[in-house]
Protein backbone atom coordinates (compact mmCIF):
# COMPACT_ATOMS: atom_id res chain seq x y z
CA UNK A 1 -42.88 96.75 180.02
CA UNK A 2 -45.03 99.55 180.84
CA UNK A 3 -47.13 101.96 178.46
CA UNK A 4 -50.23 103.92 178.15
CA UNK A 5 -52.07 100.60 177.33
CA UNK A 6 -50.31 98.53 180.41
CA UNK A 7 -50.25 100.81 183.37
CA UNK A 8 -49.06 97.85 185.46
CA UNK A 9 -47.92 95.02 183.36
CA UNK A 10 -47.68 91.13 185.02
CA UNK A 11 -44.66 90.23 182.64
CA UNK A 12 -41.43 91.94 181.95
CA UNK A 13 -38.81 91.02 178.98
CA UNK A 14 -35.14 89.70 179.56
CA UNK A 15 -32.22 91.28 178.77
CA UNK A 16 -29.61 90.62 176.25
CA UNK A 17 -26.23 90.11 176.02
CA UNK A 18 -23.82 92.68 174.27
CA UNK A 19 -21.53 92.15 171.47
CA UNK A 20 -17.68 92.59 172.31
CA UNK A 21 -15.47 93.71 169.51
CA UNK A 22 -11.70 95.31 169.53
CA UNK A 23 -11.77 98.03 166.77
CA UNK A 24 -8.42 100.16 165.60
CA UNK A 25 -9.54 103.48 164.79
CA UNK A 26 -7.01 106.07 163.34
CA UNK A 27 -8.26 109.46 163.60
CA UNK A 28 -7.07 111.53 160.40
CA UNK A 29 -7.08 115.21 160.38
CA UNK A 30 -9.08 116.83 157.28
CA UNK A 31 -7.46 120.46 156.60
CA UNK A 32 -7.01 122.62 153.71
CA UNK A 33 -3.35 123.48 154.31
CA UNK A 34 -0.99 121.69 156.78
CA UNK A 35 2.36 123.34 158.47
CA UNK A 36 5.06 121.01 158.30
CA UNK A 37 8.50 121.76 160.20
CA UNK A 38 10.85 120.62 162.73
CA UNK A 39 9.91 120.90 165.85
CA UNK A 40 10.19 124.76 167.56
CA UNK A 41 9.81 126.40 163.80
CA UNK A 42 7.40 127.96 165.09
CA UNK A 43 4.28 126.40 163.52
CA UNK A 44 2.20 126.88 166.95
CA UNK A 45 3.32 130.56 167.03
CA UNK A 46 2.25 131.05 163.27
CA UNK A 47 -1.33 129.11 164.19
CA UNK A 48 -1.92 131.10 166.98
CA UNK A 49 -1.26 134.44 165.31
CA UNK A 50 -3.59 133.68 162.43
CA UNK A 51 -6.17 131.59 164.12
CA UNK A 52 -8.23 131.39 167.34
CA UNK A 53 -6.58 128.02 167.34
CA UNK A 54 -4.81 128.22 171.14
CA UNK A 55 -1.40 125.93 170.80
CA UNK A 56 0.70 125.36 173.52
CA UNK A 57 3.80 127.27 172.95
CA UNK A 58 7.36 127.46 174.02
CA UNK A 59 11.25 127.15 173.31
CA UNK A 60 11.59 123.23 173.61
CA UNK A 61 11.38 120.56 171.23
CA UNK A 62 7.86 118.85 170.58
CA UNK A 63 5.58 121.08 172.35
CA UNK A 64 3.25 120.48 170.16
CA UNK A 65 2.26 116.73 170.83
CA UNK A 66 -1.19 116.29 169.17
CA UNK A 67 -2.24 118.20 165.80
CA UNK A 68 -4.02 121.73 166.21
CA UNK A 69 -6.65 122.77 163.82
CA UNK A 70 -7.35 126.27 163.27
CA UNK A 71 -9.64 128.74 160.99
CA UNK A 72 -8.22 131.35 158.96
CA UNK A 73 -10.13 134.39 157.74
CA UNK A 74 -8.29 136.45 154.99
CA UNK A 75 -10.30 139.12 153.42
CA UNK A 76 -13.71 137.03 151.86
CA UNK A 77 -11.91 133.49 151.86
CA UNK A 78 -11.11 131.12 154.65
CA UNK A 79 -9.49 127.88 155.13
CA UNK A 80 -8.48 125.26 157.92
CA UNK A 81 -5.37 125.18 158.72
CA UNK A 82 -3.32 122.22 160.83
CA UNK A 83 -0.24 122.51 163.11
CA UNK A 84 1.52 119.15 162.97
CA UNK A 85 3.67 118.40 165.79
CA UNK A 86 7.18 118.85 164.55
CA UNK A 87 8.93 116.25 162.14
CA UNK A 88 12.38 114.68 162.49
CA UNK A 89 14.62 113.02 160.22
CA UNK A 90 13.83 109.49 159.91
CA UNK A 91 10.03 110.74 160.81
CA UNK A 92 9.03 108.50 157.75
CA UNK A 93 10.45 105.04 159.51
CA UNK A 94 9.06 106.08 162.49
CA UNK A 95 11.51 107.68 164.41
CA UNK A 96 10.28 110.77 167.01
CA UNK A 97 6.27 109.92 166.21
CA UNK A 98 6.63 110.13 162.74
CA UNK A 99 4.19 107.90 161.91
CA UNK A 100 1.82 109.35 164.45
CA UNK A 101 2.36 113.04 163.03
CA UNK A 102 2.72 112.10 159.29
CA UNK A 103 -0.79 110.61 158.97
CA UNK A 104 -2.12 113.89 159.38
CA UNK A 105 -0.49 115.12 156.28
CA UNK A 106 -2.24 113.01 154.25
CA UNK A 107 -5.30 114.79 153.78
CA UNK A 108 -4.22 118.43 153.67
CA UNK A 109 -4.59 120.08 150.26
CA UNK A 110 -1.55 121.98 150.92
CA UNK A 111 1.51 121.92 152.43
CA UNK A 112 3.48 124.41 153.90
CA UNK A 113 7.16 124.20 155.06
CA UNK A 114 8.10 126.21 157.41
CA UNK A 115 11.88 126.49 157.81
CA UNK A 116 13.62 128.18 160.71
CA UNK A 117 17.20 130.21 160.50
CA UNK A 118 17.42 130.67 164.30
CA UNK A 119 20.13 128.65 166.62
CA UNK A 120 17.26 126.32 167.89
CA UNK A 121 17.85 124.32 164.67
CA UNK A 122 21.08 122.54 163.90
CA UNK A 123 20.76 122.39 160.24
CA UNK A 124 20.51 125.15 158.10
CA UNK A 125 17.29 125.90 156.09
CA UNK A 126 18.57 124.58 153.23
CA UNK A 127 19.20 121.31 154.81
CA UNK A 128 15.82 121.21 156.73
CA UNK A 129 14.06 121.68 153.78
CA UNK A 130 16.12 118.53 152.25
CA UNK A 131 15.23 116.50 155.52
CA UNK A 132 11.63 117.41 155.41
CA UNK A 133 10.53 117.14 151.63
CA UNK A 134 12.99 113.81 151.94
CA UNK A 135 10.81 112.65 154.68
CA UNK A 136 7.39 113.52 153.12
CA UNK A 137 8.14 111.68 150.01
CA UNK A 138 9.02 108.30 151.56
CA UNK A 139 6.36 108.56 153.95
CA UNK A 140 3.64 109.21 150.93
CA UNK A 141 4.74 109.51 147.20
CA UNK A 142 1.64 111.21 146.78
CA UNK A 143 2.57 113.89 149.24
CA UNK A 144 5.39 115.01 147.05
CA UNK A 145 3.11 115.63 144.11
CA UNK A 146 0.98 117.93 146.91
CA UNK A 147 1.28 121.85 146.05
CA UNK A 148 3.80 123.09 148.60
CA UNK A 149 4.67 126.94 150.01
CA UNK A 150 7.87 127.22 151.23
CA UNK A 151 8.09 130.14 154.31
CA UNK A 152 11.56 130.67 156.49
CA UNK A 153 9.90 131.72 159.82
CA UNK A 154 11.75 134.36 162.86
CA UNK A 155 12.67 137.02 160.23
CA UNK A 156 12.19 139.69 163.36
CA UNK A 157 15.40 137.54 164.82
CA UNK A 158 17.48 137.35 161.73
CA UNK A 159 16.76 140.08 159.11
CA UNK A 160 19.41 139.69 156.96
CA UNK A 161 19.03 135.62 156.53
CA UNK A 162 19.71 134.52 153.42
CA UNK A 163 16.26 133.47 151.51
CA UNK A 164 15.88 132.23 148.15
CA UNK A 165 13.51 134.71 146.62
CA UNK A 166 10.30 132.28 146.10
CA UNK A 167 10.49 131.36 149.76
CA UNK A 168 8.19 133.24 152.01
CA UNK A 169 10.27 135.52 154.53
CA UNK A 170 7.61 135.98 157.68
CA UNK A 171 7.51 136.50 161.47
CA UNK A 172 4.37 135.60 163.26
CA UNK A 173 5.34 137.88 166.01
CA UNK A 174 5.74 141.00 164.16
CA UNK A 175 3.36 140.18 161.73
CA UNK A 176 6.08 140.85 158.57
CA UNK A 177 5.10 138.75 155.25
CA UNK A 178 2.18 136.94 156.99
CA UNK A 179 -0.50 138.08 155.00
CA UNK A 180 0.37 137.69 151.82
CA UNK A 181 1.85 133.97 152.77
CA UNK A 182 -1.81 133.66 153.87
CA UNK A 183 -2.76 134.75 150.54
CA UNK A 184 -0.83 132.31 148.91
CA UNK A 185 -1.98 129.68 150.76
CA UNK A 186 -5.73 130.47 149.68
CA UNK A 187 -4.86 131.12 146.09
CA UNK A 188 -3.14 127.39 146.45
CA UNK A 189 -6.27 126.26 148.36
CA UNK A 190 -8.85 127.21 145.81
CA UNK A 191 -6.97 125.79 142.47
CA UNK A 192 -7.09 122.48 145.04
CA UNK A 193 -10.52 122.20 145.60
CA UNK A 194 -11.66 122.95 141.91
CA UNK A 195 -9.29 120.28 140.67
CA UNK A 196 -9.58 117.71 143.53
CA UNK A 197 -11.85 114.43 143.41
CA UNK A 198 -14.52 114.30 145.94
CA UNK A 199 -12.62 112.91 149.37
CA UNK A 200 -12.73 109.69 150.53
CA UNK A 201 -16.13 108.48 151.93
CA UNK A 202 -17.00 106.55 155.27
CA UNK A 203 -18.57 103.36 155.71
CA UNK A 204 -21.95 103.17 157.82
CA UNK A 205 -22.20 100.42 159.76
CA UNK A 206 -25.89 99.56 161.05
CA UNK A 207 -27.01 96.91 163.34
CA UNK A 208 -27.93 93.53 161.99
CA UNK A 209 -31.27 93.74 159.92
CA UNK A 210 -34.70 92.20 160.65
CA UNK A 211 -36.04 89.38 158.99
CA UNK A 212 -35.85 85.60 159.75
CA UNK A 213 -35.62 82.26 158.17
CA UNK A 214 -37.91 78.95 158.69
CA UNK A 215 -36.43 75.47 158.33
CA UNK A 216 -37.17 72.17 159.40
CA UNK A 217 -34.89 70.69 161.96
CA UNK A 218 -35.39 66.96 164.11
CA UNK A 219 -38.97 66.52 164.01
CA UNK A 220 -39.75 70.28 164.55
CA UNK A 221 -39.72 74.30 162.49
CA UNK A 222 -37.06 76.23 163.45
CA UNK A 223 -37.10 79.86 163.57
CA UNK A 224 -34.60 81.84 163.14
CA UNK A 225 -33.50 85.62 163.15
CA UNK A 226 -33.25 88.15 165.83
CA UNK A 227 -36.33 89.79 165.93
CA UNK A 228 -38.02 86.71 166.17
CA UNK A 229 -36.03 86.04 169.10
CA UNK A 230 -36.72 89.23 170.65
CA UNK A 231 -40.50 88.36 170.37
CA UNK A 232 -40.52 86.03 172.81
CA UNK A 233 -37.79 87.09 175.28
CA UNK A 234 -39.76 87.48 178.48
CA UNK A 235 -38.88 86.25 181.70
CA UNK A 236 -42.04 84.07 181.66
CA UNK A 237 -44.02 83.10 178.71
CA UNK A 238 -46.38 80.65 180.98
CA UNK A 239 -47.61 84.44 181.80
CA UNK A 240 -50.93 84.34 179.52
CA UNK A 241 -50.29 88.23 178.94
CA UNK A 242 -46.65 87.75 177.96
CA UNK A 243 -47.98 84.92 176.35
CA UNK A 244 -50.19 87.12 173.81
CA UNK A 245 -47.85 89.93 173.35
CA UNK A 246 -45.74 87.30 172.16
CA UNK A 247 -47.88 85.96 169.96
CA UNK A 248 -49.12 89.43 168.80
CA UNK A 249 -45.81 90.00 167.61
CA UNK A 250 -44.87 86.97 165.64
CA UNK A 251 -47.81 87.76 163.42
CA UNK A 252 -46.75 91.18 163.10
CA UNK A 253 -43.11 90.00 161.93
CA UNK A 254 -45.07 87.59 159.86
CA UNK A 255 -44.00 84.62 161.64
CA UNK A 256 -47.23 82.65 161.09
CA UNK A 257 -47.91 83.13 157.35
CA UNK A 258 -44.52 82.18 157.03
CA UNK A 259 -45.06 78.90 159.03
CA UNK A 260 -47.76 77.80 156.72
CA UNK A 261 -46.63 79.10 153.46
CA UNK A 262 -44.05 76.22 154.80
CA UNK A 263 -46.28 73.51 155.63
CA UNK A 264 -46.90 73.64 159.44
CA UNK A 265 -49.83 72.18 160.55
CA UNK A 266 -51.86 72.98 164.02
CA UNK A 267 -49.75 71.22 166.83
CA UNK A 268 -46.33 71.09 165.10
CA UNK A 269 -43.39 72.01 167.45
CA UNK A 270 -41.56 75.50 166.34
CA UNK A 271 -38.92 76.45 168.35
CA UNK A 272 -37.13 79.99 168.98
CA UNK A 273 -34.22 80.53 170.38
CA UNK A 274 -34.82 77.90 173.64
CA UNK A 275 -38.14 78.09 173.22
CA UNK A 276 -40.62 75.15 171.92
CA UNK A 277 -44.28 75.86 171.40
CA UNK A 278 -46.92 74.50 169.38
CA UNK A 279 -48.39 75.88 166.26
CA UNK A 280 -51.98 76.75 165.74
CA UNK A 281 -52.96 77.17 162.33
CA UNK A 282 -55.75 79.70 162.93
C-alpha cells in the first residue's frame, strides 16, 4: 500500500471476499396525481400535452408498458403527474400486469379516471368507470378513500357524448377543458398535502460497524471483529514493516488495552482471524 510516507512499500494487504445477497426491490412511483384508464384512453396523449413527459403513443392496446412521470406547470402551482399503463378488468388479481401497474397507484395523492367514449373501448364510460373504481378498490381499500377526478377524454371525436355534468369533458388534442381539469387536479393536490401524514420513510442500511470482542478460547485470546481482522490482512506478516503497521493499528483500534484490561500477560497466544501471535505487554 503506497502513500506519501511509503513511496515503495515491501508489503501489500490481501483482498477480501464479497458478500452475496438476492434482494427483491419494487420500485414505487411517488406522484401527486395518477391517470388511471384502460388502455388507449389516452392517458399518454393527455401527459404529453401537459408535460415535457415524452410517452410513446399510438392506437393499440398497452403502449404504454412502464409508468411515465411528468411535471405540470399551471399558472404559480405545479405537480407530478404519472401515466399508468392502462388497467383491465381483473387488473386487481393480476390479470394484463395489474399487479405490476397497480402498485404505482399507491402513492399518488390523486387519482384521475380517465374514461374514453370512442369505438377503441368496448364498454361504455359508464361501465369503464364501474370496472376501474371496482378494480382500484380490491386492489387497495385505501385507494377508494383517495380523492378522485373523473374526465371522459376524445371530446374533439364525439362532441355530443353524453357526460354526467361533474365529469370533466376534455381533448388533449384540441386542448378543450384541459386547463381547468388541470386546475382541479391542483386544487385536489394542495387540500392533499396539507392534510396528508408525512410519507413513508426508507431504511438505511450501512455496512457492519467497527468494534471487536476479546474472549478466551483453548489455551489462547481470541479476537474478534472485522476491523481487527483487517489489521492484519497482509500477504506476509513475517514482513517486519507489515509487521509494524500491523501492530500500529491494533493499538489504534485499541486492541492492546483491551488485551490487558482482560488479563493477557507478555507471551500469551492471541489469535485473529488465522493468525496466532504473541502478546507483549509493553
Amino acid at each position: 500500500m503506497a502513500d506519501s510516507a511509503h513511496r515503495y512499500p515491501t508489503y501489500c494487504e490481501q483482498g477480501e471476499y464479497g458478500q452475496e445477497q438476492w434482494l427483491e426491490l419494487e420500485l414505487k412511483l411517488v406522484a401527486d396525481a395518477a391517470l388511471v384508464g384502460f388502455p388507449n384512453a389516452g392517458k399518454s396523449t393527455l401527459i404529453a400535452a401537459v408535460s415535457a413527459a415524452k410517452p410513446k403513443v399510438a392506437d393499440y392496446p398497452f403502449t404504454t408498458l412502464q409508468p411515465n412521470l411528468g411535471v405540470v406547470s399551471i399558472d404559480d402551482r405545479e405537480f407530478v403527474l404519472a401515466d399508468v399503463p392502462g388497467l383491465i378488468e381483473g387488473a386487481s388479481e393480476g390479470k394484463g400486469l395489474g399487479h405490476e401497474f397497480l402498485r404505482h397507484v399507491e402513492r399518488a395523492r390523486v387519482l384521475v379516471v380517465l374514461l374514453d367514449p370512442s369505438s377503441l373501448q368496448s364498454d361504455p364510460i359508464d361501465r369503464q368507470l364501474e370496472v376501474l373504481v371496482g378494480e382500484l378498490e380490491q386492489y387497495s381499500p385505501d385507494l377508494a378513500e383517495r380523492p378522485r377526478l373523473i374526465a371522459v377524454s376524445k371530446m374533439d371525436l364525439l362532441p355530443g357524448a353524453d357526460v354526467e355534468n361533474d365529469w370533466f369533458r376534455i381533448s388533449a388534442i384540441s386542448g378543450e377543458g384541459v386547463p381547468a381539469l388541470l386546475h382541479a387536479i391542483a386544487d385536489e393536490v394542495d387540500k392533499a398535502r396539507e392534510i396528508a401524514e408525512d410519507r413513508e420513510g426508507y431504511i438505511l442500511h450501512r455496512p457492519l460497524g467497527g468494534g471487536f470482542t476479546v474472549h478466551r478460547e483453548s489455551g489462547m485470546w481470541v479476537i474478534e471483529g472485522r476491523e481487527a481482522e483487517r489489521a492484519v490482512a497482509f500477504h506476509d506478516l513475517t514482513i517486519p514493516e507489515a509487521a509494524d503497521v500491523a501492530a500500529r493499528r491494533l493499538r489504534r483500534l485499541g486492541v492492546d488495552d483491551a488485551l490487558r484490561a482482560a488479563g493477557a500477560q507478555s507471551g500469551d497466544d492471541v489469535r485473529i482471524g488465522e493468525i496466532v501471535f504473541q502478546f507483549e505487554a509493553d
